[in-house]
PDB file of N, CA and C in Angstrom:
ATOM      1  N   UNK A   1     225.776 -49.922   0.719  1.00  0.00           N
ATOM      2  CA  UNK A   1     226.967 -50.391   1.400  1.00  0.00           C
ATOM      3  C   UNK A   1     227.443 -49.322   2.355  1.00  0.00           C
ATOM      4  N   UNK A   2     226.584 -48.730   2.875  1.00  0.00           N
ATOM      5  CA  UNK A   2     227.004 -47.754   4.007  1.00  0.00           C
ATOM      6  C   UNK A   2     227.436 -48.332   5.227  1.00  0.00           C
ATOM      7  N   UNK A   3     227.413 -49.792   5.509  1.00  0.00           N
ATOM      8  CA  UNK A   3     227.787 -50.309   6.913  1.00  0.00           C
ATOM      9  C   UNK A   3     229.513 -50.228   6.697  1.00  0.00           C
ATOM     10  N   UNK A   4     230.297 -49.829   5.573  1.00  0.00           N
ATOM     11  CA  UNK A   4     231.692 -49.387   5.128  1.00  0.00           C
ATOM     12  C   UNK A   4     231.820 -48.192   5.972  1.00  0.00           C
ATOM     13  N   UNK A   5     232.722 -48.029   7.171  1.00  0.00           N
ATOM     14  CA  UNK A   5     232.790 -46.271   7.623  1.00  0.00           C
ATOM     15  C   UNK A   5     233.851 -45.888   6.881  1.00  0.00           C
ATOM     16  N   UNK A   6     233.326 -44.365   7.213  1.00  0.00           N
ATOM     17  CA  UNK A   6     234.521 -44.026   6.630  1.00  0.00           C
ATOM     18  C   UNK A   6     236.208 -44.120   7.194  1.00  0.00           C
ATOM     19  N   UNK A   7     235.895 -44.126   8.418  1.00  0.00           N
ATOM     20  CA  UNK A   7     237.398 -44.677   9.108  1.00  0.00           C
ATOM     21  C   UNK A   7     237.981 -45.773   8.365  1.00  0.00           C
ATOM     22  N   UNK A   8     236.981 -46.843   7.898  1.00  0.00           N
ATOM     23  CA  UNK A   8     237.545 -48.052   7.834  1.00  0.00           C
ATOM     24  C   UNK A   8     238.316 -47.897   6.645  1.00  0.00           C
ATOM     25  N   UNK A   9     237.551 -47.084   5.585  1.00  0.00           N
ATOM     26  CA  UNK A   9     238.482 -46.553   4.544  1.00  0.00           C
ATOM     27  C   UNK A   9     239.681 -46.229   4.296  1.00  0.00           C
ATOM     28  N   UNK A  10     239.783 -44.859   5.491  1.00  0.00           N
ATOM     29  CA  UNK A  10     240.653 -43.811   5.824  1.00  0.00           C
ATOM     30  C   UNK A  10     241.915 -45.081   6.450  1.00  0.00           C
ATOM     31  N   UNK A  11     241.250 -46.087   7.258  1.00  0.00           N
ATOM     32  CA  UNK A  11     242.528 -46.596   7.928  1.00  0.00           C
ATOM     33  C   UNK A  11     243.292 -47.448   6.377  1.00  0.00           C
ATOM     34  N   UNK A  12     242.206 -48.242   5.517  1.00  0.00           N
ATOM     35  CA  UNK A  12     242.673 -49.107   4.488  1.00  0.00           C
ATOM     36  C   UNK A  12     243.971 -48.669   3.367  1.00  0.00           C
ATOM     37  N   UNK A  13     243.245 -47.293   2.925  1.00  0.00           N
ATOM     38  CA  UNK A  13     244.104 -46.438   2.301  1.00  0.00           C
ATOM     39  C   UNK A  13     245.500 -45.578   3.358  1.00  0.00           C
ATOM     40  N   UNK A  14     245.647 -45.575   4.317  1.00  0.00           N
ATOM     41  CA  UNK A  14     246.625 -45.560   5.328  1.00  0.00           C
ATOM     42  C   UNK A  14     247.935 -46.294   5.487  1.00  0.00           C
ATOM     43  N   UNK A  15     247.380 -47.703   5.256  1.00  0.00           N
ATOM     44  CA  UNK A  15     248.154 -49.028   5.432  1.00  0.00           C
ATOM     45  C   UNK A  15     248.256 -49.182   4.101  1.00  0.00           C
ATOM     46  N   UNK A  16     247.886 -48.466   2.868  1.00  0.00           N
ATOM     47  CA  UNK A  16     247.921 -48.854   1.409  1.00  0.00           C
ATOM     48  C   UNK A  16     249.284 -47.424   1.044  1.00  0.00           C
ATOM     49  N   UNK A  17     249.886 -46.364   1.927  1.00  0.00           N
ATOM     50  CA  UNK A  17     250.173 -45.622   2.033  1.00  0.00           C
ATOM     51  C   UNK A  17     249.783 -44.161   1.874  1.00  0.00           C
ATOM     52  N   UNK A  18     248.765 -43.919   1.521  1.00  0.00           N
ATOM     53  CA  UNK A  18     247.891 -42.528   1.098  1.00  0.00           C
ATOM     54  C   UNK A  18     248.039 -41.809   2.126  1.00  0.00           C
ATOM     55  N   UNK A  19     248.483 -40.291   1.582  1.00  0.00           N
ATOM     56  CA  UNK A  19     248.177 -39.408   2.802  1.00  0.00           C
ATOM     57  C   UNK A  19     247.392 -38.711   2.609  1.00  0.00           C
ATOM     58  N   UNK A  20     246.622 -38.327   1.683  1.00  0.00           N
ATOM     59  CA  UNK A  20     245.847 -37.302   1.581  1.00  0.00           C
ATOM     60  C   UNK A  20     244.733 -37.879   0.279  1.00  0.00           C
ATOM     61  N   UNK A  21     243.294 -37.802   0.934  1.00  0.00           N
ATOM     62  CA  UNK A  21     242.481 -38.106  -0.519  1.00  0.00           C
ATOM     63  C   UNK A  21     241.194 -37.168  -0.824  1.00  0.00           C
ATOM     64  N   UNK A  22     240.313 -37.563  -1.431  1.00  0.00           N
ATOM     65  CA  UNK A  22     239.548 -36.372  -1.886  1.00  0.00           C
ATOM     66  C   UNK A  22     238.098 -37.413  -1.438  1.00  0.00           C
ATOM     67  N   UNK A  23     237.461 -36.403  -0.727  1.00  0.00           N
ATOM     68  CA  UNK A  23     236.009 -37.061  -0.221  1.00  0.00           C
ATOM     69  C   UNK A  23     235.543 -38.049  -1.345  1.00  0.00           C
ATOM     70  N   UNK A  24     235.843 -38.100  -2.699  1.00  0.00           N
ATOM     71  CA  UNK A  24     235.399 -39.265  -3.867  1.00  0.00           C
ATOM     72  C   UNK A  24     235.769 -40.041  -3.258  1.00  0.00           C
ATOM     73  N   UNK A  25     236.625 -40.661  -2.929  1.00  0.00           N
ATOM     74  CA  UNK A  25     237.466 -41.739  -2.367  1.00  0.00           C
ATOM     75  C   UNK A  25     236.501 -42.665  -1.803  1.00  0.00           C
ATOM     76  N   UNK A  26     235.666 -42.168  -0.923  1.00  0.00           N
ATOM     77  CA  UNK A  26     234.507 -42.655  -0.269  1.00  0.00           C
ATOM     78  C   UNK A  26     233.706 -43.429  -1.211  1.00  0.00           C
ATOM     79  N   UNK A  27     232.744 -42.680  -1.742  1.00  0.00           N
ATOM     80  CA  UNK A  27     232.053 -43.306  -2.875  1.00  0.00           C
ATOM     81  C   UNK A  27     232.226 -44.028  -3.440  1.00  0.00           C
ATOM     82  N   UNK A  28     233.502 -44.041  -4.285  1.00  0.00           N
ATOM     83  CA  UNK A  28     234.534 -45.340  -4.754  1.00  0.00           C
ATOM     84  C   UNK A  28     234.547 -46.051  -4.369  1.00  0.00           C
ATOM     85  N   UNK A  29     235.163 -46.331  -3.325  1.00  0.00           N
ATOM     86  CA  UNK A  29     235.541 -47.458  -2.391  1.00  0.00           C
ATOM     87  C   UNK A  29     234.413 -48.284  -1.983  1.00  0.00           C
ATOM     88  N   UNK A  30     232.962 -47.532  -1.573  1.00  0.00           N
ATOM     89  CA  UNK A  30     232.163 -48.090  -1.230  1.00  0.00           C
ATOM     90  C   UNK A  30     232.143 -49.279  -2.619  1.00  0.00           C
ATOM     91  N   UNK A  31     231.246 -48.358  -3.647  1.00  0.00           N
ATOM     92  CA  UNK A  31     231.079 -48.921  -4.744  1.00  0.00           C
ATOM     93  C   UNK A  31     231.760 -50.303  -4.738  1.00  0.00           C
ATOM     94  N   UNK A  32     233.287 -50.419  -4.672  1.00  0.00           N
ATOM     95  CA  UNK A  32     233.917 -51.171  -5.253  1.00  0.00           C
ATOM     96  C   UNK A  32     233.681 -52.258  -4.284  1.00  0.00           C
ATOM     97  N   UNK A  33     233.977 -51.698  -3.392  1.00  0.00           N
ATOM     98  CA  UNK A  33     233.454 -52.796  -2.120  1.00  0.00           C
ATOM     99  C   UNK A  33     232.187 -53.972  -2.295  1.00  0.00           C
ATOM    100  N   UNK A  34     231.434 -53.353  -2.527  1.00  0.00           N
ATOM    101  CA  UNK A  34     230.146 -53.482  -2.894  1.00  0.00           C
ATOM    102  C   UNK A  34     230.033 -54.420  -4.005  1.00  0.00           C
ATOM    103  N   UNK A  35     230.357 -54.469  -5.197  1.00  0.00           N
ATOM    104  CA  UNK A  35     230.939 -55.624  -6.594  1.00  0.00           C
ATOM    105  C   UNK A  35     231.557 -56.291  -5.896  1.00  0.00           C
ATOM    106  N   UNK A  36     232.714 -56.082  -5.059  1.00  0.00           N
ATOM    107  CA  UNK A  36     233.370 -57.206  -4.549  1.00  0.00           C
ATOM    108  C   UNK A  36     232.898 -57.928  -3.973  1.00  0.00           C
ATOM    109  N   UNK A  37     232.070 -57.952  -2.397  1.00  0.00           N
ATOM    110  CA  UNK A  37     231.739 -59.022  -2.039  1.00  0.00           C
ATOM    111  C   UNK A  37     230.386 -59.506  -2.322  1.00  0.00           C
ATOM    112  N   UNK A  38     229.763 -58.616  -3.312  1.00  0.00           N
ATOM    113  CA  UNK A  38     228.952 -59.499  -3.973  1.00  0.00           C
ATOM    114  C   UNK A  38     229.115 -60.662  -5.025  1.00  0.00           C
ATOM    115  N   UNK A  39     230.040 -60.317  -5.575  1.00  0.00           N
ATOM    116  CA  UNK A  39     230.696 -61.401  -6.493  1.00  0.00           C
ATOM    117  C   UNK A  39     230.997 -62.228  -5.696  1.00  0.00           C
ATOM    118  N   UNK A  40     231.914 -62.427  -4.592  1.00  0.00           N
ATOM    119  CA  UNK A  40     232.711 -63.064  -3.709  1.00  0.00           C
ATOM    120  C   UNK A  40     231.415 -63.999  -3.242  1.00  0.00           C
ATOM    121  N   UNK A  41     230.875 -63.638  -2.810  1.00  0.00           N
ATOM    122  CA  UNK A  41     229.893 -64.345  -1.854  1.00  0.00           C
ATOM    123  C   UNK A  41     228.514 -64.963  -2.977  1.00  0.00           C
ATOM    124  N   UNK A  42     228.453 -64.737  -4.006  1.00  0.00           N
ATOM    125  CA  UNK A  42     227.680 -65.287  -5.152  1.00  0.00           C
ATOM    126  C   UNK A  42     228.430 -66.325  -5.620  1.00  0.00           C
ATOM    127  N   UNK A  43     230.173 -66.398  -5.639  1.00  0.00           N
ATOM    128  CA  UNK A  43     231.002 -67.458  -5.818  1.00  0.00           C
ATOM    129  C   UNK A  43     230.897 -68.338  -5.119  1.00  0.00           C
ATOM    130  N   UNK A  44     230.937 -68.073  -3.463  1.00  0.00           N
ATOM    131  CA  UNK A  44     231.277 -69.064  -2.371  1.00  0.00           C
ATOM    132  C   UNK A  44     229.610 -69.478  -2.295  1.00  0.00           C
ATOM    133  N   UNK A  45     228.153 -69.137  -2.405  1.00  0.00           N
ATOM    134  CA  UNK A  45     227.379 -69.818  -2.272  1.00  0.00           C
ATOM    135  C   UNK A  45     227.281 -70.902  -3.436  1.00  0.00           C
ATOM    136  N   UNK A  46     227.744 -70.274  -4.508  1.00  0.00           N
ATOM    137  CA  UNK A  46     227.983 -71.672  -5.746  1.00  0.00           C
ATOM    138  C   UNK A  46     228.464 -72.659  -5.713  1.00  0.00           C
ATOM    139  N   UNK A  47     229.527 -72.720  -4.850  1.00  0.00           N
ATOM    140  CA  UNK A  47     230.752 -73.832  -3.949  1.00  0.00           C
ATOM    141  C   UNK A  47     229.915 -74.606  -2.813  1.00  0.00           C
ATOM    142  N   UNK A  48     229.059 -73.776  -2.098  1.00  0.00           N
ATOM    143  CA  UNK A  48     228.551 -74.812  -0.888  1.00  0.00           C
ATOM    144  C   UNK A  48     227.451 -75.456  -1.981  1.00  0.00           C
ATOM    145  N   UNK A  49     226.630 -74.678  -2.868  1.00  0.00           N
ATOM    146  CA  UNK A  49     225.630 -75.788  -3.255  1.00  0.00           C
ATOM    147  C   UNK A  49     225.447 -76.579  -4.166  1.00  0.00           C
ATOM    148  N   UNK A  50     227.018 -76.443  -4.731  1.00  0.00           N
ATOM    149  CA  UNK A  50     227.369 -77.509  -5.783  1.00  0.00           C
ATOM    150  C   UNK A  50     227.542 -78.378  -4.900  1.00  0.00           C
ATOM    151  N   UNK A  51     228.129 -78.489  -3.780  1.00  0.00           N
ATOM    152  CA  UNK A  51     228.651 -79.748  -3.054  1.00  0.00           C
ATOM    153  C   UNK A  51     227.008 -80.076  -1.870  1.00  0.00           C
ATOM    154  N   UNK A  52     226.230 -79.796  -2.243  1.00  0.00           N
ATOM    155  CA  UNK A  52     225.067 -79.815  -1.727  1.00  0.00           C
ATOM    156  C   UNK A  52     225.039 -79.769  -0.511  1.00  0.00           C
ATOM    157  N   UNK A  53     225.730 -78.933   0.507  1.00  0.00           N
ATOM    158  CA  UNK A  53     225.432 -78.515   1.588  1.00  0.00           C
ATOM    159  C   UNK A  53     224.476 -77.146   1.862  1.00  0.00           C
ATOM    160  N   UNK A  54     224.665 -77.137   2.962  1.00  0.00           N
ATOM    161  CA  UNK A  54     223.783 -75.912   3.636  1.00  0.00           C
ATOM    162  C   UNK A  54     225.101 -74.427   4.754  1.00  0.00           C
ATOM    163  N   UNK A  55     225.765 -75.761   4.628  1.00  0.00           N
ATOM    164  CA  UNK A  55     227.160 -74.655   5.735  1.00  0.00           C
ATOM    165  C   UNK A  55     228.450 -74.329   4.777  1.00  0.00           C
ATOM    166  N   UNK A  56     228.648 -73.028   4.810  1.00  0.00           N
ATOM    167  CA  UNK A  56     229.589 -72.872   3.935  1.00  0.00           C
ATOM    168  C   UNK A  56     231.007 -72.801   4.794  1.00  0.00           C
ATOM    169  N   UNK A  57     231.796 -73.622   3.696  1.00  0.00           N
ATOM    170  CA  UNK A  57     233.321 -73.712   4.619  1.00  0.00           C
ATOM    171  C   UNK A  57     233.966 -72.846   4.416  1.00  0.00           C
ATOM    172  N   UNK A  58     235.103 -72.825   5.014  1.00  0.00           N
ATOM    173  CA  UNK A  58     236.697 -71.963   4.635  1.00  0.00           C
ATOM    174  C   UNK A  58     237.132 -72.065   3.309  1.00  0.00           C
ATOM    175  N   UNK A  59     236.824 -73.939   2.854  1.00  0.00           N
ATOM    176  CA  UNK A  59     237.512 -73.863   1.449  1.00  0.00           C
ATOM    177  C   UNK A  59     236.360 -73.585   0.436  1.00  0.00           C
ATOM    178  N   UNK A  60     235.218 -73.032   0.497  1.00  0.00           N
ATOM    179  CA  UNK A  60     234.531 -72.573  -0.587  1.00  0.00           C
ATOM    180  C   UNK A  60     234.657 -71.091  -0.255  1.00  0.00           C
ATOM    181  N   UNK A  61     235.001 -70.562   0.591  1.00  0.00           N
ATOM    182  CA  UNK A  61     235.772 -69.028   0.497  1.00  0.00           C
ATOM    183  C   UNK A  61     236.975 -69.119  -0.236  1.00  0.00           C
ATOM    184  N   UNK A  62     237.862 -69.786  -0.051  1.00  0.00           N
ATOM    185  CA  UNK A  62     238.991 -70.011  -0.454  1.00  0.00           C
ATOM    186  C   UNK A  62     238.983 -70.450  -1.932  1.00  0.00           C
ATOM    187  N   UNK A  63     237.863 -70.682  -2.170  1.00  0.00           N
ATOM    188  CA  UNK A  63     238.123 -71.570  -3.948  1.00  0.00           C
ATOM    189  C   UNK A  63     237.567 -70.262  -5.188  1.00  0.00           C
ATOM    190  N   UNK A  64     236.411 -70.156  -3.918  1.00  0.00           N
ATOM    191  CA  UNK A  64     235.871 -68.360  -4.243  1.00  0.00           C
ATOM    192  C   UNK A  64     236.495 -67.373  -4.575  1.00  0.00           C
ATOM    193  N   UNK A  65     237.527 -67.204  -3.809  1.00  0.00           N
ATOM    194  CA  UNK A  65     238.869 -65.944  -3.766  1.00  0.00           C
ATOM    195  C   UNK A  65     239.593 -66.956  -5.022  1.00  0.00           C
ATOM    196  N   UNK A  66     240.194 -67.806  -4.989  1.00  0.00           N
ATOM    197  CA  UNK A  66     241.015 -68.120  -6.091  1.00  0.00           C
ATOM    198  C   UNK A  66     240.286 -68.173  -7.714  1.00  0.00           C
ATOM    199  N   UNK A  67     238.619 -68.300  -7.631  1.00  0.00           N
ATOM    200  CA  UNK A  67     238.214 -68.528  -8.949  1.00  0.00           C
ATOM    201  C   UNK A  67     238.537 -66.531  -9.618  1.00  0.00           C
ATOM    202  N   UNK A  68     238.153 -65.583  -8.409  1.00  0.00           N
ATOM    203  CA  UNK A  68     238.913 -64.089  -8.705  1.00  0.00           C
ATOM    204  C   UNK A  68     239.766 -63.705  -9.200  1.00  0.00           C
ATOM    205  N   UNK A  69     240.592 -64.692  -8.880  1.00  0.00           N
ATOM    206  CA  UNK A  69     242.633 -64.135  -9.138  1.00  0.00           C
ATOM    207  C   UNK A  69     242.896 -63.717  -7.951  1.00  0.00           C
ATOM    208  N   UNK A  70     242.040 -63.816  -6.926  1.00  0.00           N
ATOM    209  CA  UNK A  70     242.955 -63.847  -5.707  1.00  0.00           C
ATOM    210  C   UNK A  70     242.957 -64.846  -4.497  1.00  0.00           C
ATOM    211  N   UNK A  71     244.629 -64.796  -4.007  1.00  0.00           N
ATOM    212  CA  UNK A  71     245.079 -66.106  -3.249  1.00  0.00           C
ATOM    213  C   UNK A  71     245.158 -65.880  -1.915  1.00  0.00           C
ATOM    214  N   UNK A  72     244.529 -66.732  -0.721  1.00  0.00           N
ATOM    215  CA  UNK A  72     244.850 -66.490   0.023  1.00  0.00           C
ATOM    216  C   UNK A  72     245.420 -67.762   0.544  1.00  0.00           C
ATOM    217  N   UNK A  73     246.388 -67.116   1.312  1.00  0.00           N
ATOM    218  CA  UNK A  73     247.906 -68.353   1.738  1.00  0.00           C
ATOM    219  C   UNK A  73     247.038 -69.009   2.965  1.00  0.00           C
ATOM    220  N   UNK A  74     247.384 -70.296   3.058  1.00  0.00           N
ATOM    221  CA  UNK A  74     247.434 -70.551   4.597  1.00  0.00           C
ATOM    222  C   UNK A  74     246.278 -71.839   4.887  1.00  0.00           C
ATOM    223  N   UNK A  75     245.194 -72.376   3.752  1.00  0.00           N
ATOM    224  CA  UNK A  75     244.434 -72.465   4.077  1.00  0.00           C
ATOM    225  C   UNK A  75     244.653 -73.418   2.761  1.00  0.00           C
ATOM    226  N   UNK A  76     244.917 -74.611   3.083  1.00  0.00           N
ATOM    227  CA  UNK A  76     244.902 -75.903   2.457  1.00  0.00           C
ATOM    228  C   UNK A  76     245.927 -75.431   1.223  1.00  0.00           C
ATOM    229  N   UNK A  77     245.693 -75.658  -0.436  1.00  0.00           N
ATOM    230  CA  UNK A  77     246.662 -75.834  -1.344  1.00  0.00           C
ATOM    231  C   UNK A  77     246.637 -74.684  -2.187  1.00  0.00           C
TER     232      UNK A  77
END
């Protein structure tokens, strides 16, 4: 999961309020990154091919993120 920069980090934890972290931070983050949208995206292909398509929608991202515990607003119920 090196296509993660480290900026993108540095900016995430920024906007998360951190001012100061320790080069681990990196590693971590990757890592975690890494479980995440693999899970995520092992969810949402389960959603398109239960419903036997080939194109995955918004709402099998969306059903994906909610089977997690997480919600994202905006995007049907």
């Amino acid at each position: 999961m090196q296509g993660v920069s480290t900026a993108s980090i540095r900016q995430l934890d920024h906007r998360a309020g951190v001012i100061r972290m320790t080069a681990l931070v990196f590693a971590e983050a990757r890592a975690f990154l890494k479980v995440f949208f693999s899970n995520w995206i092992q969810d949402t292909v389960v959603y398109t091919e239960h419903a036997n398509r080939e194109t995955v929608t918004a709402r099998d991202v969306v059903y994906a993120l909610k089977r997690q515990g997480r919600m994202i607003y905006g995007f049907g119920q």
